[in-house]
PDB file of N, CA and C in Angstrom:
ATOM      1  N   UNK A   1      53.109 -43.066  29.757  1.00  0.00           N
ATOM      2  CA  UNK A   1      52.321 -42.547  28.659  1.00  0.00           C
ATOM      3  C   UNK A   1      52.157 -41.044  28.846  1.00  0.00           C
ATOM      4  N   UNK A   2      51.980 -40.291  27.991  1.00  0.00           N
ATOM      5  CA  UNK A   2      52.217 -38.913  27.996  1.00  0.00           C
ATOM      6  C   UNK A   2      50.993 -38.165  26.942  1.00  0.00           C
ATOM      7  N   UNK A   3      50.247 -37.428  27.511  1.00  0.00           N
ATOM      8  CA  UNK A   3      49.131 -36.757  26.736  1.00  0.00           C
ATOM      9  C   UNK A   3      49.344 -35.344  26.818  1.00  0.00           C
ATOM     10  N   UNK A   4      49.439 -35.109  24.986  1.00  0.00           N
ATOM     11  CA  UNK A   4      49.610 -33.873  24.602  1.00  0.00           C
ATOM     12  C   UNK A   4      48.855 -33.100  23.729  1.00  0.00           C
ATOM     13  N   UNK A   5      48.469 -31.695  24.209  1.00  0.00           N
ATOM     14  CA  UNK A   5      47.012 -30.900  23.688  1.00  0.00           C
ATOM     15  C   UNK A   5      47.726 -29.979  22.622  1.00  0.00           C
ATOM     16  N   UNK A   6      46.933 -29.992  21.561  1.00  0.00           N
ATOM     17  CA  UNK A   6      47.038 -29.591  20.140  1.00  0.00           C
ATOM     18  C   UNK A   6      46.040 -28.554  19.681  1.00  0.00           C
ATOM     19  N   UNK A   7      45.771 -27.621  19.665  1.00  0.00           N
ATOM     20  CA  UNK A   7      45.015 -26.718  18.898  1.00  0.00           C
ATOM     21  C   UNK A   7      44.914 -27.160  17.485  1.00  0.00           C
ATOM     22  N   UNK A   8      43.523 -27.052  16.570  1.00  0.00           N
ATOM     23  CA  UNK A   8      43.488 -26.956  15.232  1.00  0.00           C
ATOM     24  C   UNK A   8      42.830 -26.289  14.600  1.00  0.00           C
ATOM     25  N   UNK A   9      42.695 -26.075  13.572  1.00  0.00           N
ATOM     26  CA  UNK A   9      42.226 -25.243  12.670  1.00  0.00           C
ATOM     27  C   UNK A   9      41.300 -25.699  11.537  1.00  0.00           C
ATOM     28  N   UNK A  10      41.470 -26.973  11.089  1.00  0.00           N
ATOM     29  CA  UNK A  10      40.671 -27.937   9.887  1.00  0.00           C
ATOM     30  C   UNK A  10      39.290 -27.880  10.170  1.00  0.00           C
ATOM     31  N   UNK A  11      38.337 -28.298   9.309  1.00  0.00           N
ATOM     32  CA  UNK A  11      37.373 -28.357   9.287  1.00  0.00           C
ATOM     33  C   UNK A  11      37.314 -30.114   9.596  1.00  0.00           C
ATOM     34  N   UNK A  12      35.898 -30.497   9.967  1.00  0.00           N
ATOM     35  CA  UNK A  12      36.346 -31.903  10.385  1.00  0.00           C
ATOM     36  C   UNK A  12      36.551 -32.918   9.555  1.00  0.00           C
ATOM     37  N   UNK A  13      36.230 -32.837   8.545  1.00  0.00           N
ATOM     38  CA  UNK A  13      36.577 -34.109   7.446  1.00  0.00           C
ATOM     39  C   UNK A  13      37.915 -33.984   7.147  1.00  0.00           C
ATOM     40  N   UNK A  14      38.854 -32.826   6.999  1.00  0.00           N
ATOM     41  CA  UNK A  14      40.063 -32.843   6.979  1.00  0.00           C
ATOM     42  C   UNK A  14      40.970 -33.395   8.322  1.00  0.00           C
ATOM     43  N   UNK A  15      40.243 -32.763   9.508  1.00  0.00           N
ATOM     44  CA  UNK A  15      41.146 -33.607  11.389  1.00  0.00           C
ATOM     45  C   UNK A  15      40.947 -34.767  10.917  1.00  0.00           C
ATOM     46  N   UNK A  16      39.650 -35.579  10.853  1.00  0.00           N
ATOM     47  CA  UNK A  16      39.384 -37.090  10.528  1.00  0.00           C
ATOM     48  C   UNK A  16      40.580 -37.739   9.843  1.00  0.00           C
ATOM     49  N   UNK A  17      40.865 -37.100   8.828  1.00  0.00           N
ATOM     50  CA  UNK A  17      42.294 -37.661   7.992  1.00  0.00           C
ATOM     51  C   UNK A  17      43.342 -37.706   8.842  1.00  0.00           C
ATOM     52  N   UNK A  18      43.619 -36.817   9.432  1.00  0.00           N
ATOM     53  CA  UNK A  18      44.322 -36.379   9.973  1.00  0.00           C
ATOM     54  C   UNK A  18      44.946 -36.875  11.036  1.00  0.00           C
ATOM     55  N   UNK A  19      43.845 -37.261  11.874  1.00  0.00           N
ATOM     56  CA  UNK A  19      43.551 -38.486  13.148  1.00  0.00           C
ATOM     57  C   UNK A  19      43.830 -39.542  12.750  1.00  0.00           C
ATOM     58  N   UNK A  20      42.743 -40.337  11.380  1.00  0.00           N
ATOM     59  CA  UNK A  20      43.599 -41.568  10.991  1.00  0.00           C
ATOM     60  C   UNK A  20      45.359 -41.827  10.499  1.00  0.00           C
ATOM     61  N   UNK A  21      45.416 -40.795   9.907  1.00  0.00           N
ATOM     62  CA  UNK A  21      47.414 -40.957   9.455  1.00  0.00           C
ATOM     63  C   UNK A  21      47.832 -41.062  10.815  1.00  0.00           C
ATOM     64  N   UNK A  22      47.855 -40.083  11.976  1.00  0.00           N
ATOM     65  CA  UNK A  22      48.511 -40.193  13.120  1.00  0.00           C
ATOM     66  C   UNK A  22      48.497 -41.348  13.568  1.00  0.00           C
ATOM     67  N   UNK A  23      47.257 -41.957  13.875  1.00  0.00           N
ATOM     68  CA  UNK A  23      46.979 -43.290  14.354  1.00  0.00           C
ATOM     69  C   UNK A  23      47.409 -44.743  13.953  1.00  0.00           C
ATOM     70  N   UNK A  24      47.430 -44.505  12.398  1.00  0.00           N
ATOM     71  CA  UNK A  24      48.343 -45.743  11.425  1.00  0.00           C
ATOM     72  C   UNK A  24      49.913 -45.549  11.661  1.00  0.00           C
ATOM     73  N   UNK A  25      50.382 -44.357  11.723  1.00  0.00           N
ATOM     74  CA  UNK A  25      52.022 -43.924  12.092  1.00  0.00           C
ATOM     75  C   UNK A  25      52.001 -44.876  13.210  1.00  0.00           C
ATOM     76  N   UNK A  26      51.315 -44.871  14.182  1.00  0.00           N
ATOM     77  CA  UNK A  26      51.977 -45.592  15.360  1.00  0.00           C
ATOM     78  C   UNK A  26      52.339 -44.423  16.272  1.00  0.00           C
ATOM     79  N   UNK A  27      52.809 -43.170  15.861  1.00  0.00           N
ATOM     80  CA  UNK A  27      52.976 -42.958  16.987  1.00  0.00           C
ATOM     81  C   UNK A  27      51.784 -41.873  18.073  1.00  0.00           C
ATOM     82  N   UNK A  28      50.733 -42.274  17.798  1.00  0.00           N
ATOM     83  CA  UNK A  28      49.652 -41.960  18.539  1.00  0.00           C
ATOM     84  C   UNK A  28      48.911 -43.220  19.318  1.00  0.00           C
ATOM     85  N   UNK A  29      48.628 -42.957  20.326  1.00  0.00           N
ATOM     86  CA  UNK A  29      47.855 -44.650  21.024  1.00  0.00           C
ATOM     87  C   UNK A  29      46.464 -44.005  21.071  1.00  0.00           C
ATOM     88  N   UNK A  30      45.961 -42.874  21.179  1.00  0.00           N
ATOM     89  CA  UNK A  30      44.359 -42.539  21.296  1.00  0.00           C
ATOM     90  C   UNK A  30      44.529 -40.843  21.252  1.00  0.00           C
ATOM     91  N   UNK A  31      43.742 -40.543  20.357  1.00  0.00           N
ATOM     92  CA  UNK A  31      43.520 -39.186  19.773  1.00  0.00           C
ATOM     93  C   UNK A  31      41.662 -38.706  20.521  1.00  0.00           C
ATOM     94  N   UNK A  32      41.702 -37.934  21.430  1.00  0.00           N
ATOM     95  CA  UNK A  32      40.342 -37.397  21.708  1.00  0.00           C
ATOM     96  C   UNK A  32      40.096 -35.866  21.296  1.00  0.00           C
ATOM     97  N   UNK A  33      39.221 -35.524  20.659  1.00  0.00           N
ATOM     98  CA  UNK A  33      38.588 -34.316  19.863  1.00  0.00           C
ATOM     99  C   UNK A  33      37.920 -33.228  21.213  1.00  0.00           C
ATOM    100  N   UNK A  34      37.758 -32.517  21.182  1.00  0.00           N
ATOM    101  CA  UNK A  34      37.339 -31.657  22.129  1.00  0.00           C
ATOM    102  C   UNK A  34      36.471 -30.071  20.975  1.00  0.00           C
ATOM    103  N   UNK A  35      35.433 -30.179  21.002  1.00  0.00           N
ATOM    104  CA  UNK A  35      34.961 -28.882  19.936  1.00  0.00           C
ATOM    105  C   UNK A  35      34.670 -27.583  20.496  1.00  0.00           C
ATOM    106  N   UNK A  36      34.656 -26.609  20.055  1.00  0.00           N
ATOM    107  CA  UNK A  36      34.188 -25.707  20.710  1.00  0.00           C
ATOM    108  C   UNK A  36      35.091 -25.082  21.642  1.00  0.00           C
ATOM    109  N   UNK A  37      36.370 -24.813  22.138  1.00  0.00           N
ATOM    110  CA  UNK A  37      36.749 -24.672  23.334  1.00  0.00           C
ATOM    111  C   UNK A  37      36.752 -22.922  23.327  1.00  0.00           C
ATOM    112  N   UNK A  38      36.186 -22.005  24.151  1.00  0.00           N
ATOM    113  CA  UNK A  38      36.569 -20.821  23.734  1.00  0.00           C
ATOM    114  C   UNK A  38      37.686 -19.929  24.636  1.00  0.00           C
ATOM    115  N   UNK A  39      38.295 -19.053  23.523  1.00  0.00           N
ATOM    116  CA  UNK A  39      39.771 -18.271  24.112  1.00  0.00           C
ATOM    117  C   UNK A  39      39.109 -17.298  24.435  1.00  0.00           C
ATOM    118  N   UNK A  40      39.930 -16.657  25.536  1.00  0.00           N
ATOM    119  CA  UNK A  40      39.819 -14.831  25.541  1.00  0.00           C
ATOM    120  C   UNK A  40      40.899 -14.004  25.235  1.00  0.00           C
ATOM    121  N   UNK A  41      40.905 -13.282  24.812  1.00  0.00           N
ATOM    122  CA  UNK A  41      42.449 -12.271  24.810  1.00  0.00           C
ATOM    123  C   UNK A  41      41.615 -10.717  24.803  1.00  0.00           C
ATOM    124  N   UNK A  42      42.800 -10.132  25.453  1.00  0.00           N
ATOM    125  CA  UNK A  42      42.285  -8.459  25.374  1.00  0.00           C
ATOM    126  C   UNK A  42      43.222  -7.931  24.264  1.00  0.00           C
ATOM    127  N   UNK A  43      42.706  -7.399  23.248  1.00  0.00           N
ATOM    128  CA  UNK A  43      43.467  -6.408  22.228  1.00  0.00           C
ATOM    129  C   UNK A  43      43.301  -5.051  22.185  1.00  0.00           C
ATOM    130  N   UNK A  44      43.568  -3.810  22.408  1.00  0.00           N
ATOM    131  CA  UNK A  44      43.301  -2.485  22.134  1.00  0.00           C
ATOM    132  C   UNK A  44      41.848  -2.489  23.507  1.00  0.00           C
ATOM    133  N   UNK A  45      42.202  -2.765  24.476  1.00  0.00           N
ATOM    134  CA  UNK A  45      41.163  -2.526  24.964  1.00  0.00           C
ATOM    135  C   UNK A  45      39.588  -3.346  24.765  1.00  0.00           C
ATOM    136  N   UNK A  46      40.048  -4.288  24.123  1.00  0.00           N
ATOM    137  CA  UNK A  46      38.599  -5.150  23.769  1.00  0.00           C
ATOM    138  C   UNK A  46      38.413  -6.514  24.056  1.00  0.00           C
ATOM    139  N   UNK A  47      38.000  -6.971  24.177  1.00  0.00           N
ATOM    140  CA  UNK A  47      38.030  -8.676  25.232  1.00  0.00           C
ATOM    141  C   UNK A  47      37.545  -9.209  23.468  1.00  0.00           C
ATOM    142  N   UNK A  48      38.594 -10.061  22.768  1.00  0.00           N
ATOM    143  CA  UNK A  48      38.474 -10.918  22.018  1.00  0.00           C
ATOM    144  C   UNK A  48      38.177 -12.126  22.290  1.00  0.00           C
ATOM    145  N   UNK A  49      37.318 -12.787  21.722  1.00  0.00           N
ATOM    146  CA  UNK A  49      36.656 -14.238  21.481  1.00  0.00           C
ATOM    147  C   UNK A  49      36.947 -15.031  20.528  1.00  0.00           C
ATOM    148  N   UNK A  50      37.707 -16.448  20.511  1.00  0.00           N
ATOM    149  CA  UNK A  50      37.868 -17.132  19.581  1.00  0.00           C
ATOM    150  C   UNK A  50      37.861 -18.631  19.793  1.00  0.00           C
ATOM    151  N   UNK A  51      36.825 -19.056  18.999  1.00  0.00           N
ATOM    152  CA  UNK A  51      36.457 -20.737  19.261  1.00  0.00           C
ATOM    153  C   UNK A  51      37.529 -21.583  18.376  1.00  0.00           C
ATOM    154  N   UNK A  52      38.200 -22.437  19.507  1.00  0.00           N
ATOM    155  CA  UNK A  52      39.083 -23.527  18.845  1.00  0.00           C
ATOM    156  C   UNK A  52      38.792 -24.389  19.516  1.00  0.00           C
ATOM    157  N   UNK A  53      39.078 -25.845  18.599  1.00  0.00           N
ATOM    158  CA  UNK A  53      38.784 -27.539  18.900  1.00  0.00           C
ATOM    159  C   UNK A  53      40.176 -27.611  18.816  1.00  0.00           C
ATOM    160  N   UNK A  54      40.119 -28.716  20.359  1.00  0.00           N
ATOM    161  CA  UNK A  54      41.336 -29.288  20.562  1.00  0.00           C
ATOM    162  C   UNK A  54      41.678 -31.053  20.875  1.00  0.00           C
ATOM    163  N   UNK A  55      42.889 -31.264  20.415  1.00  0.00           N
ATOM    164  CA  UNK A  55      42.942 -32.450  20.428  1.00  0.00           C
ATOM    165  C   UNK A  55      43.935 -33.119  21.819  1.00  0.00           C
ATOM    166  N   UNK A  56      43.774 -34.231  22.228  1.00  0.00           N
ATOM    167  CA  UNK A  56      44.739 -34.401  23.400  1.00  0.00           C
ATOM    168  C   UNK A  56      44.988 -36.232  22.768  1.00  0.00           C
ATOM    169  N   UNK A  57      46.676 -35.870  22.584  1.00  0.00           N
ATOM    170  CA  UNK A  57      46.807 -37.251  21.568  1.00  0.00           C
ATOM    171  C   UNK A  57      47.945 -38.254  22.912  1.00  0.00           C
ATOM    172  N   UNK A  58      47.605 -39.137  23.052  1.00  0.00           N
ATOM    173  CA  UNK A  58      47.837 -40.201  23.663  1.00  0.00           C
ATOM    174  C   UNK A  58      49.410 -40.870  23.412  1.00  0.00           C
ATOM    175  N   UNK A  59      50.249 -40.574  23.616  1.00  0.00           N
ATOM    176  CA  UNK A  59      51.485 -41.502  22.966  1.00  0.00           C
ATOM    177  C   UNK A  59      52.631 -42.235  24.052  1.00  0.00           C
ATOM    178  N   UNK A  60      53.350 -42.967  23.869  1.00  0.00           N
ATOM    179  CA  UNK A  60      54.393 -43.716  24.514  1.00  0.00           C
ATOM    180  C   UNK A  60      55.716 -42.935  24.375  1.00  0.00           C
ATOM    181  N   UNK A  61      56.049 -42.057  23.258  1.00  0.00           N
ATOM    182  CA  UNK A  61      57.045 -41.921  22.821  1.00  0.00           C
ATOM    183  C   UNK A  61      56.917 -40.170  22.784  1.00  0.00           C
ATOM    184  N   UNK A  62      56.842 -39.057  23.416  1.00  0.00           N
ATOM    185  CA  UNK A  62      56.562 -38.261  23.309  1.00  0.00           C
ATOM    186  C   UNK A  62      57.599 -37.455  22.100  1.00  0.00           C
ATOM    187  N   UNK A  63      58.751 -37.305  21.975  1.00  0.00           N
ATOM    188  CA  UNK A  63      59.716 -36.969  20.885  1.00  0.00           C
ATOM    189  C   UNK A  63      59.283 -37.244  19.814  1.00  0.00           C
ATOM    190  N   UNK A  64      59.079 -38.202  19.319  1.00  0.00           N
ATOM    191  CA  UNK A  64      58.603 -38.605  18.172  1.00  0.00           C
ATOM    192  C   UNK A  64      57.852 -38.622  17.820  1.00  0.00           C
ATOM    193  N   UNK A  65      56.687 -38.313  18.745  1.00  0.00           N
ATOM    194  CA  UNK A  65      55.359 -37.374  18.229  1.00  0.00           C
ATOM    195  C   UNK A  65      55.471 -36.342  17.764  1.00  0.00           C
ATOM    196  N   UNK A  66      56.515 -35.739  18.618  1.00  0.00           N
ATOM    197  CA  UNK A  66      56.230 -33.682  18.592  1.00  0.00           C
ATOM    198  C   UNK A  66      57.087 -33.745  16.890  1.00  0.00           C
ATOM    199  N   UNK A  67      58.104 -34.963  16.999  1.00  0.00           N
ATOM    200  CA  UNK A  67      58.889 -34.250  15.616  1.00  0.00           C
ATOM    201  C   UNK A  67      58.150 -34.881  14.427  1.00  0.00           C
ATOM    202  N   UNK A  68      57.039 -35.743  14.237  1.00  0.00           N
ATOM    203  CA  UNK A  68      56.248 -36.363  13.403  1.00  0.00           C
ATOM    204  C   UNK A  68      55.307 -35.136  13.055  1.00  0.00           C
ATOM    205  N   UNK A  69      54.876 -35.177  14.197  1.00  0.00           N
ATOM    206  CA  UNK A  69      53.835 -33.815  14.270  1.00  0.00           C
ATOM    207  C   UNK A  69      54.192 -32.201  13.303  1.00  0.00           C
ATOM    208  N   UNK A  70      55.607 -32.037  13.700  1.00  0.00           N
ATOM    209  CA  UNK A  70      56.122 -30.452  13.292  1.00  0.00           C
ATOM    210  C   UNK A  70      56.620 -31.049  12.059  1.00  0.00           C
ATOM    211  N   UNK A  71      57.150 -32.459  12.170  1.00  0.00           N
ATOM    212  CA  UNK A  71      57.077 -32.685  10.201  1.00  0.00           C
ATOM    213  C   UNK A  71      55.959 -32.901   8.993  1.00  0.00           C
ATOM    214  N   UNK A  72      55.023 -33.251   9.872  1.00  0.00           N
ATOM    215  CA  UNK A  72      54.070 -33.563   8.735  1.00  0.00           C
ATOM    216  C   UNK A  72      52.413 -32.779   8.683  1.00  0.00           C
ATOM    217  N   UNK A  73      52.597 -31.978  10.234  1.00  0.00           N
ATOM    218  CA  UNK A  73      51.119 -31.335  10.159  1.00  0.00           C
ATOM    219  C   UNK A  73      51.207 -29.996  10.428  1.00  0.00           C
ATOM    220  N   UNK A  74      51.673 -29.078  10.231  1.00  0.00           N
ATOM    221  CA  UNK A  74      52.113 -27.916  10.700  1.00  0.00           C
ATOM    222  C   UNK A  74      51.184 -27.321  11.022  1.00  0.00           C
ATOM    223  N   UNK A  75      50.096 -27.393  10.972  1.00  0.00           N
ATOM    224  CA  UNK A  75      48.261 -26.586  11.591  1.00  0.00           C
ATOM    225  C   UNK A  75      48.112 -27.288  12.678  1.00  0.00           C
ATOM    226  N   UNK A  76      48.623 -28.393  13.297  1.00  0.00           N
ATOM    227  CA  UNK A  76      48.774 -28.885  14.770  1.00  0.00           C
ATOM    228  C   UNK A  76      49.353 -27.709  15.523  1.00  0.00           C
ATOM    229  N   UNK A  77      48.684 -26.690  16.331  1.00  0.00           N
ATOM    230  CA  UNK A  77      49.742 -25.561  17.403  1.00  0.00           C
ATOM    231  C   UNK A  77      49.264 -26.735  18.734  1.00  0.00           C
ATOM    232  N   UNK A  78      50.756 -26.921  19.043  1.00  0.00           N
ATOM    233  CA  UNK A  78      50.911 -27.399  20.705  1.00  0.00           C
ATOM    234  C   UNK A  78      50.795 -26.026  21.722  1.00  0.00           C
ATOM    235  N   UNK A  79      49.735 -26.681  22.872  1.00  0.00           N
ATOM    236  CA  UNK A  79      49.378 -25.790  23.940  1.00  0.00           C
ATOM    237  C   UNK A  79      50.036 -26.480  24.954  1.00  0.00           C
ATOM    238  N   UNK A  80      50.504 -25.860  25.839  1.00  0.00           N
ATOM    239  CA  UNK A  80      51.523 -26.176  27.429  1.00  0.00           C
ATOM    240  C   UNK A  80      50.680 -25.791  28.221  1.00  0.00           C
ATOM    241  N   UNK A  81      50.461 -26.590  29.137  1.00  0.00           N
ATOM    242  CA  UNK A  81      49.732 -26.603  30.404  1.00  0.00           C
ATOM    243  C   UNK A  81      50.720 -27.089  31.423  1.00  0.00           C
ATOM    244  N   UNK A  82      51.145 -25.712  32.594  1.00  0.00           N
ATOM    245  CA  UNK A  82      52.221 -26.057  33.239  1.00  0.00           C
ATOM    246  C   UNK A  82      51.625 -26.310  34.892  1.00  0.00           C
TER     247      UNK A  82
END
């Protein structure tokens, strides 16, 4: 089984949808929400702040997530944790 972290952008009544389609596809086994997570980046000298909720989706079949995913939700950004 293979768990993969998703950045989003929706407001939550739109993820909710969002979560359920994945979950009826099949190819998700458990979708967990994470709110709030905060970034840092330095731009021009300035320590930027930006709050994103992330998702870590559960699957058997990792391929056919990522290409379900880049076909049908394109506001899903995949994060790599190496």
């Amino acid at each position: 089984m293979s768990n993969l972290i998703y950045a989003y952008k929706w407001k939550s009544r739109d993820l909710r949808k969002n979560i359920v389609a994945l979950l009826k596809s099949w190819f998700a086994i458990e979708v967990k929400k994470m709110n709030y997570v905060h970034s840092f980046t330095i731009k021009d000298n300035k320590v930027e702040k930006i709050e994103e909720n992330l998702v870590i989706i559960s699957t058997e079949n990792e391929e056919k997530l990522v290409d379900f995913l880049s076909k049908n939700f394109l506001l899903f950004e995949r994060i790599y944790i190496k």
